[in-house]
Protein backbone atom coordinates (compact mmCIF):
# COMPACT_ATOMS: atom_id res chain seq x y z
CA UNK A 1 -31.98 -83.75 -109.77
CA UNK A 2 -28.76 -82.33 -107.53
CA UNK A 3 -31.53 -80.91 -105.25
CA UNK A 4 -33.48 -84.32 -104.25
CA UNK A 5 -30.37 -86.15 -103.52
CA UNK A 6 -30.39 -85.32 -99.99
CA UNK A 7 -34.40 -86.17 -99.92
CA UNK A 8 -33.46 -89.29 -101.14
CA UNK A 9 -30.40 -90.01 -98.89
CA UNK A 10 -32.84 -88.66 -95.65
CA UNK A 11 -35.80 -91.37 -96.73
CA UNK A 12 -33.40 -94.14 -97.43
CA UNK A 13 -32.00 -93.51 -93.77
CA UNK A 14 -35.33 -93.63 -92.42
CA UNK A 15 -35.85 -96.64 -93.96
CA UNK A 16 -33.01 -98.08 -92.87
CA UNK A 17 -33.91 -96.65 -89.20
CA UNK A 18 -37.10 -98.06 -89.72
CA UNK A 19 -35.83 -101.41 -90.93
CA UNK A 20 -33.11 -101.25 -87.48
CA UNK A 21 -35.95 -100.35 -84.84
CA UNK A 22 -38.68 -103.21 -86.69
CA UNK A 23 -35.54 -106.20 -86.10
CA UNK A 24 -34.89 -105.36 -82.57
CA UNK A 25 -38.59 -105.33 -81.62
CA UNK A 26 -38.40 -101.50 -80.59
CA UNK A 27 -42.08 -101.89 -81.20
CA UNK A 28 -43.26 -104.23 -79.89
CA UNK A 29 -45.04 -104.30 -76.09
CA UNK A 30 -42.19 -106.03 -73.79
CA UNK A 31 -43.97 -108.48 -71.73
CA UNK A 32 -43.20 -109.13 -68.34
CA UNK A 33 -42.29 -112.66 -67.17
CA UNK A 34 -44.66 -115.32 -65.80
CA UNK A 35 -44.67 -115.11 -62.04
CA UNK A 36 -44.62 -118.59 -60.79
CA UNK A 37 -47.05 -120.30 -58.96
CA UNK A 38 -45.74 -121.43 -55.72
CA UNK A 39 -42.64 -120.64 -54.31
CA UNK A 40 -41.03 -122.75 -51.34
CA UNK A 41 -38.03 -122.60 -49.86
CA UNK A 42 -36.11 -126.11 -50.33
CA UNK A 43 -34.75 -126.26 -46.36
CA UNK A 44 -38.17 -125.86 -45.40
CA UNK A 45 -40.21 -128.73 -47.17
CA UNK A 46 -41.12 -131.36 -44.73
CA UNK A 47 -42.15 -133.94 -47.37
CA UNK A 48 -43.82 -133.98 -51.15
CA UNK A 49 -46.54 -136.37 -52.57
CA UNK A 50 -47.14 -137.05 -56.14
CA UNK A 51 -50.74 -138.61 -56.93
CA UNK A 52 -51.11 -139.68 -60.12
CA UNK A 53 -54.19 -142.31 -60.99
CA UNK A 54 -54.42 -144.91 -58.23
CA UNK A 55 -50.17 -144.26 -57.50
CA UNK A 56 -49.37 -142.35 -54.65
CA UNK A 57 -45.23 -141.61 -53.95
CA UNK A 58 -44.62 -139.64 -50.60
CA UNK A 59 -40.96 -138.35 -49.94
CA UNK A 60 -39.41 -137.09 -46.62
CA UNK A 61 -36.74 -134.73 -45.69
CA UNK A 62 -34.96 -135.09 -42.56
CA UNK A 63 -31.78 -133.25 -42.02
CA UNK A 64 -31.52 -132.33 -45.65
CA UNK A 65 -32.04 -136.05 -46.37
CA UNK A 66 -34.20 -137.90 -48.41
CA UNK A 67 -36.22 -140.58 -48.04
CA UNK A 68 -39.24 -142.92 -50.13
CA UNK A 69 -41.70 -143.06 -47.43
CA UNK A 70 -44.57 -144.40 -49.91
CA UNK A 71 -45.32 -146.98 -51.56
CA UNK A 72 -41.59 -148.05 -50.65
CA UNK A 73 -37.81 -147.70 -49.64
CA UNK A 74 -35.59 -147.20 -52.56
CA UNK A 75 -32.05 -145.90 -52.92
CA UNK A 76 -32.22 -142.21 -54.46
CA UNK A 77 -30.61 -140.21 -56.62
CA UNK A 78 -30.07 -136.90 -54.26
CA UNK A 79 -30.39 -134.67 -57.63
CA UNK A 80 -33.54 -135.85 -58.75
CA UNK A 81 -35.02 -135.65 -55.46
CA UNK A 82 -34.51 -132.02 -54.49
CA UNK A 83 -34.91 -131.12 -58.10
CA UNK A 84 -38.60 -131.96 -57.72
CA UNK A 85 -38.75 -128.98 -55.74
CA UNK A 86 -37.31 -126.49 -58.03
CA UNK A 87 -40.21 -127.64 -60.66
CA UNK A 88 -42.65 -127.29 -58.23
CA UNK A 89 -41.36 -123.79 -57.94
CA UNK A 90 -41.16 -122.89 -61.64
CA UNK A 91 -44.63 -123.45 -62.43
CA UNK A 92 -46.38 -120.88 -64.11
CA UNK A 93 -49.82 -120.33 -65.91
CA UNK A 94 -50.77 -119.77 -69.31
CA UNK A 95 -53.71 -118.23 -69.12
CA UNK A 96 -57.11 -117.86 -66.38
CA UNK A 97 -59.63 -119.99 -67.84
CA UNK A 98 -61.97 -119.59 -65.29
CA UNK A 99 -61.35 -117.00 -62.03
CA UNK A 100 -63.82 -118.23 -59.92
CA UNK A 101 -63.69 -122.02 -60.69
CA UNK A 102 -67.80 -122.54 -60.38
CA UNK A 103 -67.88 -125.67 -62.66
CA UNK A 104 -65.04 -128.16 -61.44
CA UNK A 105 -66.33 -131.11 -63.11
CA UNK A 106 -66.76 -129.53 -66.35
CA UNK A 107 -62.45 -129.41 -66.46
CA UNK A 108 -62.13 -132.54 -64.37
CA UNK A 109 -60.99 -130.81 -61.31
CA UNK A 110 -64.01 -132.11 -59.00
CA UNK A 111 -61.59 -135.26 -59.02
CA UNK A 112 -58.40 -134.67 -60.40
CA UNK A 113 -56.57 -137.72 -61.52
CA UNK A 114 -53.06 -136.07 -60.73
CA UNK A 115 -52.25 -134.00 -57.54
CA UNK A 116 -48.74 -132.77 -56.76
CA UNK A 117 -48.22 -131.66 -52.91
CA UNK A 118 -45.86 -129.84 -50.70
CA UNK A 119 -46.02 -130.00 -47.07
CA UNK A 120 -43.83 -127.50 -45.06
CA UNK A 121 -42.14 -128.09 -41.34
CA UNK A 122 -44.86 -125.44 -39.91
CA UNK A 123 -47.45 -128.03 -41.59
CA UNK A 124 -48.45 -125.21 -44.73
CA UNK A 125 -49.23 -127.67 -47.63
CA UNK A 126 -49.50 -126.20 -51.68
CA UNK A 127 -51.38 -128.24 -53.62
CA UNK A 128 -51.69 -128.08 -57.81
CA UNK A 129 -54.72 -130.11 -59.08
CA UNK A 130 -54.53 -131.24 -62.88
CA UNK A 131 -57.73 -131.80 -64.38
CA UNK A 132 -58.80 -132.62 -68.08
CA UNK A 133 -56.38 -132.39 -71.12
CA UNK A 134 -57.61 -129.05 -72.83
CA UNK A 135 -58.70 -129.02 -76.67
CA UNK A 136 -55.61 -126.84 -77.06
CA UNK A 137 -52.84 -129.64 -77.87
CA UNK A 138 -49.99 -129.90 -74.93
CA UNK A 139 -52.32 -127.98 -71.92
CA UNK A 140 -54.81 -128.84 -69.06
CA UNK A 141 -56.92 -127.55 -66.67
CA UNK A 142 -54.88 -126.91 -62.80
CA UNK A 143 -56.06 -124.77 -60.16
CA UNK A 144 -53.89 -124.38 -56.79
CA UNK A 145 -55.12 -124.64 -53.78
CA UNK A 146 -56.27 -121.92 -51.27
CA UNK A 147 -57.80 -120.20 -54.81
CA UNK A 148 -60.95 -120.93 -56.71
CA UNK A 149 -58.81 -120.10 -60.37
CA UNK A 150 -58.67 -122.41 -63.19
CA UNK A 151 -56.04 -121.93 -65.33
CA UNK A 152 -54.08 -123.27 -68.42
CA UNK A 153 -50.27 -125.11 -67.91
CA UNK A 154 -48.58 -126.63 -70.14
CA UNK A 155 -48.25 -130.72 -69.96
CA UNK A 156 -44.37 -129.85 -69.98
CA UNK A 157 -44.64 -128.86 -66.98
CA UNK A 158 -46.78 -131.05 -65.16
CA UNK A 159 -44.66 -134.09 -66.74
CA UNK A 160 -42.23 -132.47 -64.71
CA UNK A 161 -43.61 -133.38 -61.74
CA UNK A 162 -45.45 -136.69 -62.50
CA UNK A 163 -42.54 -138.73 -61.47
CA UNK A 164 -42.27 -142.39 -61.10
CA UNK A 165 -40.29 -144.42 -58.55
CA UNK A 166 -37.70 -145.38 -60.92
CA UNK A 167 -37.39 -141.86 -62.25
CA UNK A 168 -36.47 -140.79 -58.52
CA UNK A 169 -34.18 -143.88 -57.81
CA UNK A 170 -30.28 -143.68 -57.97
CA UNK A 171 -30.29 -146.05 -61.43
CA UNK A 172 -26.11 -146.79 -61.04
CA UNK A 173 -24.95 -148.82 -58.25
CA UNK A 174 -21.60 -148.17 -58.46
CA UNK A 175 -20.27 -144.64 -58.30
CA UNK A 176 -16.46 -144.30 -58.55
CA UNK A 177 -14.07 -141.59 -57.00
CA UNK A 178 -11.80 -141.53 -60.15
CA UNK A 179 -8.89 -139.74 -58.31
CA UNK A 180 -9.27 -142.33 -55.45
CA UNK A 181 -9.45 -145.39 -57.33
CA UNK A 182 -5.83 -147.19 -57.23
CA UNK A 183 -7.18 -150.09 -58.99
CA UNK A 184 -10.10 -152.45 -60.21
CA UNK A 185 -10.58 -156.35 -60.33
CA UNK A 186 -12.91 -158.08 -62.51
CA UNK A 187 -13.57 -161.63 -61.89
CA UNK A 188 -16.38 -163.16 -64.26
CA UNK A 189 -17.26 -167.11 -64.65
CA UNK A 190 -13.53 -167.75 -63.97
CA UNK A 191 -11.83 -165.46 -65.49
CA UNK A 192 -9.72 -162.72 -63.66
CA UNK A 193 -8.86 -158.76 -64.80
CA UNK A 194 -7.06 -156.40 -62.41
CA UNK A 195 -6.84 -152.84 -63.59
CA UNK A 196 -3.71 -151.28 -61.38
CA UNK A 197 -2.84 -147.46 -60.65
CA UNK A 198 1.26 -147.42 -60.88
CA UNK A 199 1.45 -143.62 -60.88
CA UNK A 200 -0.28 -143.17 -57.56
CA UNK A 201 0.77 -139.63 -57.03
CA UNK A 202 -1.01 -138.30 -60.47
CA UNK A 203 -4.11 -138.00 -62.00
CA UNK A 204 -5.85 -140.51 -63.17
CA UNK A 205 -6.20 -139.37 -66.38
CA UNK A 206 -2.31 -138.15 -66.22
CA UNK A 207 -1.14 -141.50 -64.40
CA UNK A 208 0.14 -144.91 -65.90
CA UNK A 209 -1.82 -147.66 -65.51
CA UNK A 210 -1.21 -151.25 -66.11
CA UNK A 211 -4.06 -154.47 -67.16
CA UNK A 212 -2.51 -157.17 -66.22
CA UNK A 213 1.25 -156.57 -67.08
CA UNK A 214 0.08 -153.89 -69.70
CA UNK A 215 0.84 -151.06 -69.47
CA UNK A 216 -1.24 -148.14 -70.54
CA UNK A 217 -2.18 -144.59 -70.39
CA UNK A 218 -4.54 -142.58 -67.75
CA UNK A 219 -6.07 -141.38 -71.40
CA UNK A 220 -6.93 -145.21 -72.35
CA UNK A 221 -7.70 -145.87 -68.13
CA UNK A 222 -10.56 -143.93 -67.97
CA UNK A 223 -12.20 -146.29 -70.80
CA UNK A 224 -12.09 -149.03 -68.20
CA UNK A 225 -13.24 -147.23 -65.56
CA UNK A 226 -15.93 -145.39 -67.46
CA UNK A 227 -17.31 -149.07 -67.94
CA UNK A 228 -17.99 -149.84 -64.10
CA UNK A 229 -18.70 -146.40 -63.63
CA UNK A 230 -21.75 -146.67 -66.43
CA UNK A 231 -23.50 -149.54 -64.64
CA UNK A 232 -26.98 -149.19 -64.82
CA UNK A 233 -30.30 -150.28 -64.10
CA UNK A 234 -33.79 -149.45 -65.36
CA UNK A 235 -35.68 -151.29 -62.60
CA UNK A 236 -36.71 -150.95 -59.35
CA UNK A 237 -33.85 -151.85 -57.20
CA UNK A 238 -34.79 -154.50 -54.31
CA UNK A 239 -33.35 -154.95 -50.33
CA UNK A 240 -29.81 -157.05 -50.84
CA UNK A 241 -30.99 -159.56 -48.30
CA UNK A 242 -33.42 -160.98 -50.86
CA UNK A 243 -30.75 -161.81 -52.98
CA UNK A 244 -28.64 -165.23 -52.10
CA UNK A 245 -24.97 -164.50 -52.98
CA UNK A 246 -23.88 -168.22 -52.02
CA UNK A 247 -22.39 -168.97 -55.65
CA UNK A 248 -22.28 -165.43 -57.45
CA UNK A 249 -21.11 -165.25 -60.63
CA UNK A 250 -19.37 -162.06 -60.81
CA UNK A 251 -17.20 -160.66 -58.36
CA UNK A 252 -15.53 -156.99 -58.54
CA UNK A 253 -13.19 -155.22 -56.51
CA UNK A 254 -12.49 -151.68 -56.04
CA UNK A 255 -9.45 -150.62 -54.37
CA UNK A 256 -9.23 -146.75 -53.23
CA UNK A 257 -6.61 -144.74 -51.26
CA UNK A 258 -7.98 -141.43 -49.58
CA UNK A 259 -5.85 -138.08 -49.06
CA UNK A 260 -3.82 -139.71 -46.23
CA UNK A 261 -3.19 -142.97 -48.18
CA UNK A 262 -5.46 -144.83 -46.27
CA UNK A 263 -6.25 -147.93 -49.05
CA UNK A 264 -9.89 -149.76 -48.18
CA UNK A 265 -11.33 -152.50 -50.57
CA UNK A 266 -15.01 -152.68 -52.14
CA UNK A 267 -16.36 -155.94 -52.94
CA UNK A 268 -19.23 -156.41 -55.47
CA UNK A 269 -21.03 -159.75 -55.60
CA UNK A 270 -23.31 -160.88 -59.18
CA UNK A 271 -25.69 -163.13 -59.12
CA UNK A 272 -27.23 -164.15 -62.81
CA UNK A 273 -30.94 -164.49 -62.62
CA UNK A 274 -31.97 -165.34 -66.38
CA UNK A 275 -31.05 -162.59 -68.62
CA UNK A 276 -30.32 -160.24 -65.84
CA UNK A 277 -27.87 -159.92 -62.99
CA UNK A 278 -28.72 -158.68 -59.49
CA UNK A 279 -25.31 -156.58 -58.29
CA UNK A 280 -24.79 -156.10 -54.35
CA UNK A 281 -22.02 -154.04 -52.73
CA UNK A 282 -21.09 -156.59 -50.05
CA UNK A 283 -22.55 -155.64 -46.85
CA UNK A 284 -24.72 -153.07 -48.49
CA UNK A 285 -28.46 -152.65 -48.49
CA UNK A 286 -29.51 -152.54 -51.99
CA UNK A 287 -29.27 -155.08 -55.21
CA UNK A 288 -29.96 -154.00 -58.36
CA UNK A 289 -30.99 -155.73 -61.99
CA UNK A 290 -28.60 -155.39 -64.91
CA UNK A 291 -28.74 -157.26 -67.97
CA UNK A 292 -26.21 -159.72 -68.37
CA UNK A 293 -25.15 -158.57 -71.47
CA UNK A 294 -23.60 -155.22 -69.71
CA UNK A 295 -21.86 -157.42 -67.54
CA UNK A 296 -20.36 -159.23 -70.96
CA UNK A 297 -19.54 -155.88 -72.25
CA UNK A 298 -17.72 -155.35 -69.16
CA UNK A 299 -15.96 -158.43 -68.81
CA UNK A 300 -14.70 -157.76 -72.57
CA UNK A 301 -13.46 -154.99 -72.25
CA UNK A 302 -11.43 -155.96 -69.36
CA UNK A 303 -10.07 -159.02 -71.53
CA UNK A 304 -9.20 -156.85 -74.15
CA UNK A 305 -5.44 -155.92 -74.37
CA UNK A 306 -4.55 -152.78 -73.95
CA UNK A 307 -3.41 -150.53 -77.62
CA UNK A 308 0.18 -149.91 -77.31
CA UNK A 309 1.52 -146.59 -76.79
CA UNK A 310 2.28 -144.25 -80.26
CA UNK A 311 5.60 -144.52 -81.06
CA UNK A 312 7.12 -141.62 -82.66
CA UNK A 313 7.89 -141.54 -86.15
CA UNK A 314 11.75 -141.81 -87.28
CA UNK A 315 13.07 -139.72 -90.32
CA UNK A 316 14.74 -142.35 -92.47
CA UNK A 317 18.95 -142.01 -92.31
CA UNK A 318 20.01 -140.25 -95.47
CA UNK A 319 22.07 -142.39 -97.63
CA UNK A 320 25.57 -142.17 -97.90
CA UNK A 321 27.13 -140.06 -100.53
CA UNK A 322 28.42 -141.78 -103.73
CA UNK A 323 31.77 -140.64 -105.34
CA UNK A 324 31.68 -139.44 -108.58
């Protein structure tokens, strides 16, 4: 028995080696990364279209800028606009379905339904063509142009790219500088609120603040300011001058001081339009829709008073000794 102890202790190490190499995928084939599909270089993109059905959105760059050429002008959210690009260059494909591409209609690429297009300043344009949904749930047919290849991508990715105007529009119409902001003034269907910075050399979020003549921490603050700051709209946004801002409704104020001191003033204007509220930066270009009710919110929080700073806990005073 003595002798097949070390038999024993050599298989059960194999085993265990065995066991080791099997959970760290020693054997399995390593395979190399997609390679995407396009690859542009973001300072170099003229414009990008996005076809999908019977919509057709074209965007411009100009000086690292951009712009809603078609079907219209809207404000935009700078992220989600140059992000567009960076999909565009992570696309990869699944599979080859059909290398030399000699039946379009049979995937529904003779006349794609969605086409997603990059035009470069030395007039190079990439196209990807999505054709029919494959039986395969969560693919469809693409081919790129300048090859006759059909392949398989995922619908993650082209829903990536099928963007809508709103999805591309800056959805908050007020963005705040939190460490510039010296103070906020709500005024709603006659009632008043003025948020004031007294700590102006601090933090906001290490500064005093005072509502009204309450006072209360930068750590309760940002709760006010997190409510203008959270504005937000989930339609299109329209040019201010169609708006008439005779009698608004809501009027808000935000005062800021820059590095030198320098204080300026924004004014807000509301005007209620049934259930919603179009919101104009006064002398600005854009108004935007937001439900009353967010406006309500806001308004109540504003009239809400302030909790009042922790006090700390006293240890009672011992009692006096009795004499025996």
């Amino acid at each position: 028995m003595k002798r097949l102890i070390p038999t024993i202790i050599l298989v059960l190490i194999c085993i265990g080696g065995f066991w080791y190499a099997s959970s760290k995928d020693f054997f399995k084939e390593k395979q190399e990364p997609a390679a995407s599909l396009a690859k542009v270089n973001q300072q170099d993109v003229a414009s990008y279209t996005i076809k999908t059905g019977d919509t057709e959105i074209e965007m411009q760059q100009k000086d690292g800028k951009w712009t809603m050429i078609k079907p219209s002008a809207l404000p935009l959210n700078e992220y989600s606009a140059k992000g567009w690009i960076d999909s565009f260059n992570g696309l990869t494909k699944e599979s080859t379905i059909d290398a030399e591409g000699k039946e379009l209609t049979k995937y529904g690429l003779d006349k794609p339904q969605q086409q997603f297009s990059v035009k470069l300043n030395n007039g190079t344009v990439q196209t990807l063509s999505v054709g029919n949904a494959m039986l395969v749930p969560g693919y469809d047919y693409a081919m790129l142009s300048g090859s006759p290849e059909v392949f398989k991508i995922s619908d993650s990715q082209v829903k990536s790219l099928a963007k809508t105007q709103l999805d591309l529009m800056e959805k908050s119409p007020i963005r705040l500088e939190y460490e510039q902001v010296r103070g906020i003034t709500v005024e709603w269907k006659g009632q008043k609120w003025t948020l004031t910075k007294t700590d102006t050399d601090k933090k906001s979020y290490e500064a005093n603040w005072k509502l009204g003549d309450k006072e209360l921490k930068g750590s309760d603050a940002s709760s006010y300011l997190d409510k203008v700051q959270f504005l937000s709209t989930e339609q299109l946004a329209k040019p201010a001058d169609q708006v008439k801002m005779d009698t608004p409704e809501l009027r808000l104020e935000v005062k800021y001081a820059d590095a030198s001191n320098k204080e300026t003033t924004v004014v807000y204007l509301g005007k209620v339009d049934k259930d919603n509220l179009w919101l104009t930066q006064q002398g600005g270009q854009w108004a935007y829709s937001l439900p009353v009710t967010s406006i309500e919110e806001l308004a109540d929080k504003y009239k809400q008073p302030p909790q009042p700073p922790e006090q700390p806990a006293q240890s009672p005073s011992p009692e006096p000794s009795q004499s025996q």
